[in-house]
C-alpha atoms as a PDB file:
ATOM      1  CA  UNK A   1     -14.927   7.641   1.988  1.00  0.00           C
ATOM      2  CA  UNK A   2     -14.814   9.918   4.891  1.00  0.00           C
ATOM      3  CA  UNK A   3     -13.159   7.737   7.308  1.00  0.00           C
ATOM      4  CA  UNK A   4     -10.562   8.613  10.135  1.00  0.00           C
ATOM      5  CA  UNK A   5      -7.144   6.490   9.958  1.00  0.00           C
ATOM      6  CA  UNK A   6      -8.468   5.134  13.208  1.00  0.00           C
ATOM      7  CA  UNK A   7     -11.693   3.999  11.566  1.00  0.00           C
ATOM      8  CA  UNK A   8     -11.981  -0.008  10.973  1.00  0.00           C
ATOM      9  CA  UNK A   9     -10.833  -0.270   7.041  1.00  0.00           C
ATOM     10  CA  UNK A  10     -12.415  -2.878   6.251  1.00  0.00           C
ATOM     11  CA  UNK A  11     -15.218  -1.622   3.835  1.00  0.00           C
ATOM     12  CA  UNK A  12     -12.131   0.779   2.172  1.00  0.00           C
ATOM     13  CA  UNK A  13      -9.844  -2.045   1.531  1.00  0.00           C
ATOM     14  CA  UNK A  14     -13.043  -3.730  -0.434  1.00  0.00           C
ATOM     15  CA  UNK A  15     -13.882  -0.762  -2.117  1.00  0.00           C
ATOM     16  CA  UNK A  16     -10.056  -0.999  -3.411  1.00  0.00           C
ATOM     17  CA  UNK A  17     -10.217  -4.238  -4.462  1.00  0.00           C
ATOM     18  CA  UNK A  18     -13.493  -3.681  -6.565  1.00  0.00           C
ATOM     19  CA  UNK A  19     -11.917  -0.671  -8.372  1.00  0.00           C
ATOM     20  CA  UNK A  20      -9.111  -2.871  -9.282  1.00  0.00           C
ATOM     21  CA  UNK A  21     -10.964  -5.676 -10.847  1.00  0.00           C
ATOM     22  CA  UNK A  22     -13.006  -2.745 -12.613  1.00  0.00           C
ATOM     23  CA  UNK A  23      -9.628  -1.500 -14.263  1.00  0.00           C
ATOM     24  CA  UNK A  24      -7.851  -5.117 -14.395  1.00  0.00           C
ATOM     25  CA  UNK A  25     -11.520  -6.547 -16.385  1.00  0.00           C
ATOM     26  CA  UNK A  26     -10.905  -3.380 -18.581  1.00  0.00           C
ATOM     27  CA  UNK A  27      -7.095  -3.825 -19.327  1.00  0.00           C
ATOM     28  CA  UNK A  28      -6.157  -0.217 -17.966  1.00  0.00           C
ATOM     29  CA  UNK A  29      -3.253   0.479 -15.714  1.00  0.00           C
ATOM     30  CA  UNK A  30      -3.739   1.918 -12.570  1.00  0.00           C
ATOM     31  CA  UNK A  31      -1.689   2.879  -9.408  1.00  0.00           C
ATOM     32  CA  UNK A  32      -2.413   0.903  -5.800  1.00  0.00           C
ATOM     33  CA  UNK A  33      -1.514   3.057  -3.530  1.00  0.00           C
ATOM     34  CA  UNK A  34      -1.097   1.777  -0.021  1.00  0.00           C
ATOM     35  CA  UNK A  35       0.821   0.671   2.894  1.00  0.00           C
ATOM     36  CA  UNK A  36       1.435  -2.866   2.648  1.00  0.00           C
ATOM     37  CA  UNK A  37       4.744  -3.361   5.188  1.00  0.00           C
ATOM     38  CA  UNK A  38       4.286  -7.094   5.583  1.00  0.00           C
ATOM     39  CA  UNK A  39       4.609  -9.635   2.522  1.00  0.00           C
ATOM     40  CA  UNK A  40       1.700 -11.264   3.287  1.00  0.00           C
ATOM     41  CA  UNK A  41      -0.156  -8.294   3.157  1.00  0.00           C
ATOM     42  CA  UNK A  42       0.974  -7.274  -0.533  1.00  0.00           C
ATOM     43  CA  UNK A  43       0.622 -10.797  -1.398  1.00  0.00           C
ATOM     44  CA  UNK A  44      -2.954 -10.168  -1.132  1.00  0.00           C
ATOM     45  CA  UNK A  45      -3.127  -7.966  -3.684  1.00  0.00           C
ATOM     46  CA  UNK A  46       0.097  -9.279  -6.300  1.00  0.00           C
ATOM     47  CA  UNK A  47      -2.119 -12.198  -6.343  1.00  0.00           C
ATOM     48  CA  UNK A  48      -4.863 -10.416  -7.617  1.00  0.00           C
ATOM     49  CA  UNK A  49      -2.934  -9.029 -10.266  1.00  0.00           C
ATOM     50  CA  UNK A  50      -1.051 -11.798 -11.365  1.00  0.00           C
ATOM     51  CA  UNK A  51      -4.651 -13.782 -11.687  1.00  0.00           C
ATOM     52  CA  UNK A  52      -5.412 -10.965 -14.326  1.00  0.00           C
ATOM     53  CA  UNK A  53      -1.909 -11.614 -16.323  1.00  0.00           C
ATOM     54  CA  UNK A  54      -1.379  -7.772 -15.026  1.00  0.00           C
ATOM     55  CA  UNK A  55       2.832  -6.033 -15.284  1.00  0.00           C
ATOM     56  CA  UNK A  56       3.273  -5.419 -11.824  1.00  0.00           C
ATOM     57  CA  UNK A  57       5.806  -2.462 -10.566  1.00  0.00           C
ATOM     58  CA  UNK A  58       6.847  -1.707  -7.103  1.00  0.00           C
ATOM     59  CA  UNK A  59       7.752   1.781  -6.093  1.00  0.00           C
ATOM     60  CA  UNK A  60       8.642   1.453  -2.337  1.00  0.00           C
ATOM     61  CA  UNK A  61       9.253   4.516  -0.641  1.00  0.00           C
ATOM     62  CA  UNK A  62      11.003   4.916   2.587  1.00  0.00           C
ATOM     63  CA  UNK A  63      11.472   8.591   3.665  1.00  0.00           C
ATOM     64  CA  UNK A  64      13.717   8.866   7.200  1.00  0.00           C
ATOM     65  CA  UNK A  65      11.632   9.062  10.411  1.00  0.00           C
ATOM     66  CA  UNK A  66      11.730  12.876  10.934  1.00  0.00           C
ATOM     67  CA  UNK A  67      10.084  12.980   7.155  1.00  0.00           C
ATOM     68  CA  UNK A  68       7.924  10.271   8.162  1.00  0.00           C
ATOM     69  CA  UNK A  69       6.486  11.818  11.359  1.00  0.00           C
ATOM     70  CA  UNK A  70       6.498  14.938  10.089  1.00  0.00           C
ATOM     71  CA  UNK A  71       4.199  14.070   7.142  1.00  0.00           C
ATOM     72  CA  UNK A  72       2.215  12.230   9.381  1.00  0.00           C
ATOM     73  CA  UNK A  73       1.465  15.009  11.801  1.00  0.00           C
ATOM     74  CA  UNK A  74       0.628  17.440   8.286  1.00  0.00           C
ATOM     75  CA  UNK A  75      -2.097  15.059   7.421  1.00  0.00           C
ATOM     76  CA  UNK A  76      -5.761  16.001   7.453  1.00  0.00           C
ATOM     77  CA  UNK A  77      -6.540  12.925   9.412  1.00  0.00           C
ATOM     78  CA  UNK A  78      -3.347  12.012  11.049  1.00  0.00           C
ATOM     79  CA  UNK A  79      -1.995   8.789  12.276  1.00  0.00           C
ATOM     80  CA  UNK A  80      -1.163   7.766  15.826  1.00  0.00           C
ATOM     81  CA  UNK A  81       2.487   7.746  16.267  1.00  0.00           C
ATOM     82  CA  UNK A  82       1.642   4.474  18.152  1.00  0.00           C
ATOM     83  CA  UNK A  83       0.185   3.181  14.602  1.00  0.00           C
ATOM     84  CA  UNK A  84       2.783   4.411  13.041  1.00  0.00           C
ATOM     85  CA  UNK A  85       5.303   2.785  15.272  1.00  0.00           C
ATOM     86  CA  UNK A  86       3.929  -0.417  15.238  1.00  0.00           C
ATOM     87  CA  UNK A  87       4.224  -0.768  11.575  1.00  0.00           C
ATOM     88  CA  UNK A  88       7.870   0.570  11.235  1.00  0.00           C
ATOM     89  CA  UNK A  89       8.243  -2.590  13.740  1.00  0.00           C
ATOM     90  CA  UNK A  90       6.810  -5.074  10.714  1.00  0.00           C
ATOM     91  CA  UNK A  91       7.983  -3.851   7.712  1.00  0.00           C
ATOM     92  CA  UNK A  92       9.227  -6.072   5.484  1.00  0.00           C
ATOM     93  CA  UNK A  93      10.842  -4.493   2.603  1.00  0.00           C
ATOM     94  CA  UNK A  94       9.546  -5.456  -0.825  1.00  0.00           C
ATOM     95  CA  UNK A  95      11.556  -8.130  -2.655  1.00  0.00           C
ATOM     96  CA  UNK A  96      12.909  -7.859  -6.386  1.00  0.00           C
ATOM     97  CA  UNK A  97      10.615 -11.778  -6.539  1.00  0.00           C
ATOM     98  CA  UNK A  98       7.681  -9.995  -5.686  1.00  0.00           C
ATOM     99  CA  UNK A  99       7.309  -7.764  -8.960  1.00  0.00           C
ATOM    100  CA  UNK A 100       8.452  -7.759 -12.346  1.00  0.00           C
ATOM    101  CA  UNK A 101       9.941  -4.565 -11.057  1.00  0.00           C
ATOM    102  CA  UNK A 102      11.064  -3.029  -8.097  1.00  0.00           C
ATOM    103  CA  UNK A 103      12.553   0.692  -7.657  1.00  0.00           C
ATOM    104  CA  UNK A 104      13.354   2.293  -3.793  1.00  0.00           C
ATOM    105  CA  UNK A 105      13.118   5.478  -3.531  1.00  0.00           C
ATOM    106  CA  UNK A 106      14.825   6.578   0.065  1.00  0.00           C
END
């Protein structure tokens, strides 16, 4: 959508949404991909898919810091490291209750 990491996310978050109710109406899978640290956060978006019926995995990745900065400072549009370290302060690990399954990858 041509927005910065910076850039408000509202209208990209939306736009996610939509194309998930487009593939959930349809009955296809598909892959969210996003960074939801906090529970309530992927909450949001488990309870869209369990109000479809939808098999929902979690594949939480946690690479070390120096991988994590490192990959952040390769990205096109990179994140602040103050972004970056504000939600490393938040994250809340995904639960095995939150999914019918769950696999970490560290």
């Amino acid at each position: 959508m041509g927005m910065q990491a910076t850039d408000p996310q509202g209208s990209v978050i939306q736009a996610a949404y939509e194309a998930a109710r487009v593939h959930l109406r349809a009955g296809r899978d598909f892959a969210w991909n996003a960074t939801n640290v906090t529970r309530q956060t992927r909450a949001k978006v488990l309870g869209l898919l369990r109000d479809y019926g939808a098999r929902i995995e979690i594949v939480y990745i946690e690479p070390g810091p120096d991988v994590l900065y490192r990959q952040n400072h390769d990205r096109f549009s990179a994140v602040p490291n103050s972004v970056i370290d504000a939600l490393v302060r938040k994250l809340e690990p995904p639960a095995l209750w939150e999914a019918h399954d769950l696999t970490v990858v560290a």
